[in-house]
C-alpha atoms as a PDB file:
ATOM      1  CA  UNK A   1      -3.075 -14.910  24.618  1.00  0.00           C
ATOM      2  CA  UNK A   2       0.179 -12.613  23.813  1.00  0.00           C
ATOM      3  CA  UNK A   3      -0.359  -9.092  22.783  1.00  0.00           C
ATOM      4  CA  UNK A   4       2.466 -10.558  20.005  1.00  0.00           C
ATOM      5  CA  UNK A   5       0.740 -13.452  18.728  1.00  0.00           C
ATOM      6  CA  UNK A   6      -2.462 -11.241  17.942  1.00  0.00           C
ATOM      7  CA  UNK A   7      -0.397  -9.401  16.260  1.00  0.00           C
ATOM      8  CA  UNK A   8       0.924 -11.879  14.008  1.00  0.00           C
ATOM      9  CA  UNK A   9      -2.373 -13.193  13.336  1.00  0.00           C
ATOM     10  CA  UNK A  10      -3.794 -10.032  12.497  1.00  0.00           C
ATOM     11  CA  UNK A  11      -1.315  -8.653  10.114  1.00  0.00           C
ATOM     12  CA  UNK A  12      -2.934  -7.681   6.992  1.00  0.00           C
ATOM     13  CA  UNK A  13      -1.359  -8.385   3.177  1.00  0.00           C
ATOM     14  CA  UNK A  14      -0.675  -5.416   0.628  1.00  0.00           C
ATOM     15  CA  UNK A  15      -3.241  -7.446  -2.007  1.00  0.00           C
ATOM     16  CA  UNK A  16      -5.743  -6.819   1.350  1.00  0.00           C
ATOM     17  CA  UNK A  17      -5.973  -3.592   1.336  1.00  0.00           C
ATOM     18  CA  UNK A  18      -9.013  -1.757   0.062  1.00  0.00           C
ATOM     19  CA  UNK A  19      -8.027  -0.265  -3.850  1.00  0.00           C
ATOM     20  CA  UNK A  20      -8.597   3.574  -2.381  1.00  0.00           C
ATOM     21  CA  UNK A  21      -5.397   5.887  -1.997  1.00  0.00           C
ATOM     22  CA  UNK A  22      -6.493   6.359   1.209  1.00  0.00           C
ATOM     23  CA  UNK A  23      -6.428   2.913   2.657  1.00  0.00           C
ATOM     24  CA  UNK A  24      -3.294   2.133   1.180  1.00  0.00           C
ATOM     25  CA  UNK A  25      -1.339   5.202   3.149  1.00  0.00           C
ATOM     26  CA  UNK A  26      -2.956   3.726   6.205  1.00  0.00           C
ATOM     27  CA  UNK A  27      -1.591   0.856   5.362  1.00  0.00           C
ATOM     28  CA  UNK A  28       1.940   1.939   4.760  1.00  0.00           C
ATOM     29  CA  UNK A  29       1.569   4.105   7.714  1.00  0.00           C
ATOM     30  CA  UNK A  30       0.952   0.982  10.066  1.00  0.00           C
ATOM     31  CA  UNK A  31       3.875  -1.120   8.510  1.00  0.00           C
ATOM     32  CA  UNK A  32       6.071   1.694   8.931  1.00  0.00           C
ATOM     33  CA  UNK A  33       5.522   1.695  12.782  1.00  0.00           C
ATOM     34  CA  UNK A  34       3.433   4.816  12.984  1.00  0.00           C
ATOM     35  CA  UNK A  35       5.483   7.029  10.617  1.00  0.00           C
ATOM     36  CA  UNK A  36       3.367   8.634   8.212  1.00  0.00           C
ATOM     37  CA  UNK A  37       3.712   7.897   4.790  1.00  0.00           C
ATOM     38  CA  UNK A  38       2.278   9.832   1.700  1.00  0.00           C
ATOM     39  CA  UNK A  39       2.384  10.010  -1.945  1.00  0.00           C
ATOM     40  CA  UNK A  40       4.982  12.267  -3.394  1.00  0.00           C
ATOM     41  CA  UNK A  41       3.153  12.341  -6.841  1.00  0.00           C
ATOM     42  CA  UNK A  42       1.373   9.537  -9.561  1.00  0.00           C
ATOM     43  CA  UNK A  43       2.326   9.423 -12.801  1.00  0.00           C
ATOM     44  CA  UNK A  44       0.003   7.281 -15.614  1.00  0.00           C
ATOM     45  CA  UNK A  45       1.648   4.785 -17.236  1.00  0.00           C
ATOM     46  CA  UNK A  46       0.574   4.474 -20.399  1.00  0.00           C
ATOM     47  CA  UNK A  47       2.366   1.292 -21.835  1.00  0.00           C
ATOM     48  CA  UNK A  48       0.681  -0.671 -19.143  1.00  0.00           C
ATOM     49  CA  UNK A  49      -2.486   0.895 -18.770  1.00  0.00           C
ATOM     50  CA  UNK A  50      -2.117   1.722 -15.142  1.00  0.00           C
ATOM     51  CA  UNK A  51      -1.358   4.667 -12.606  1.00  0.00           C
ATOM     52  CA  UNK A  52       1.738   4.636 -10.514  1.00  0.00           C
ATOM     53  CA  UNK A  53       1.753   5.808  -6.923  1.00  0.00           C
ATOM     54  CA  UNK A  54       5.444   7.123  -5.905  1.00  0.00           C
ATOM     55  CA  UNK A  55       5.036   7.306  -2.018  1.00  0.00           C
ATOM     56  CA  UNK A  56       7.386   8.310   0.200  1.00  0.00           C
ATOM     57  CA  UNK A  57       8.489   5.218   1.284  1.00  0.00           C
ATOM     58  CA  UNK A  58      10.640   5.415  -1.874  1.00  0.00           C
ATOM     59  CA  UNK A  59       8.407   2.451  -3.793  1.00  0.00           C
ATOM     60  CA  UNK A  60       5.703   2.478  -6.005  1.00  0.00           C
ATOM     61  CA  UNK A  61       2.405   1.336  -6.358  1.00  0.00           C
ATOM     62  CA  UNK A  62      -0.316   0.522  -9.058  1.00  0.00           C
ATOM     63  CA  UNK A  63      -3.696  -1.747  -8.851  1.00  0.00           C
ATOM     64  CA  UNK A  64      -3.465  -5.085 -10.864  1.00  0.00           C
ATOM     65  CA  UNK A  65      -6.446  -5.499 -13.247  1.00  0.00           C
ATOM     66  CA  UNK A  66      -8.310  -7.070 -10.453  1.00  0.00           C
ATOM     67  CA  UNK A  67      -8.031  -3.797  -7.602  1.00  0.00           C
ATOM     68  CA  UNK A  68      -5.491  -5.506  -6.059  1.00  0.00           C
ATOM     69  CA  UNK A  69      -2.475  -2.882  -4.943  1.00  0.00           C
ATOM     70  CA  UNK A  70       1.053  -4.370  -5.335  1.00  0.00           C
ATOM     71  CA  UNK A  71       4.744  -2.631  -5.514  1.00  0.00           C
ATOM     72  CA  UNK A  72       6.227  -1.810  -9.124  1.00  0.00           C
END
């Protein structure tokens, strides 16, 4: 079996990854080929309830009402 085609099978979706802070730099970190990612600052969105992750990716994220991550 090709080192690629593990690859492909093992790549892992953003609604994956575990709700922590943590898992989702390691996350980012692994899509963006190594380079570390962090989060510049969150900021609570009140009109939806929810608090927004500004990483330095320049996207952000927030957890759905079900702990699932996904971009804003």
């Amino acid at each position: 079996m090709s080192q690629a085609f593990v690859r492909e099978n093992d790549e892992m979706l953003l609604q994956d990854v575990s709700p922590s802070i943590t898992a989702l730099i390691m996350y980012l970190t692994r899509e963006n080929n190594g380079i570390r990612i962090y989060e510049k600052h969150r900021v609570k969105d009140n009109e939806h309830n929810r608090e927004v992750h500004v990483m330095s990716n320049g996207l952000s994220y927030a957890k759905d009402k079900d702990s699932k991550w996904y971009i804003i």
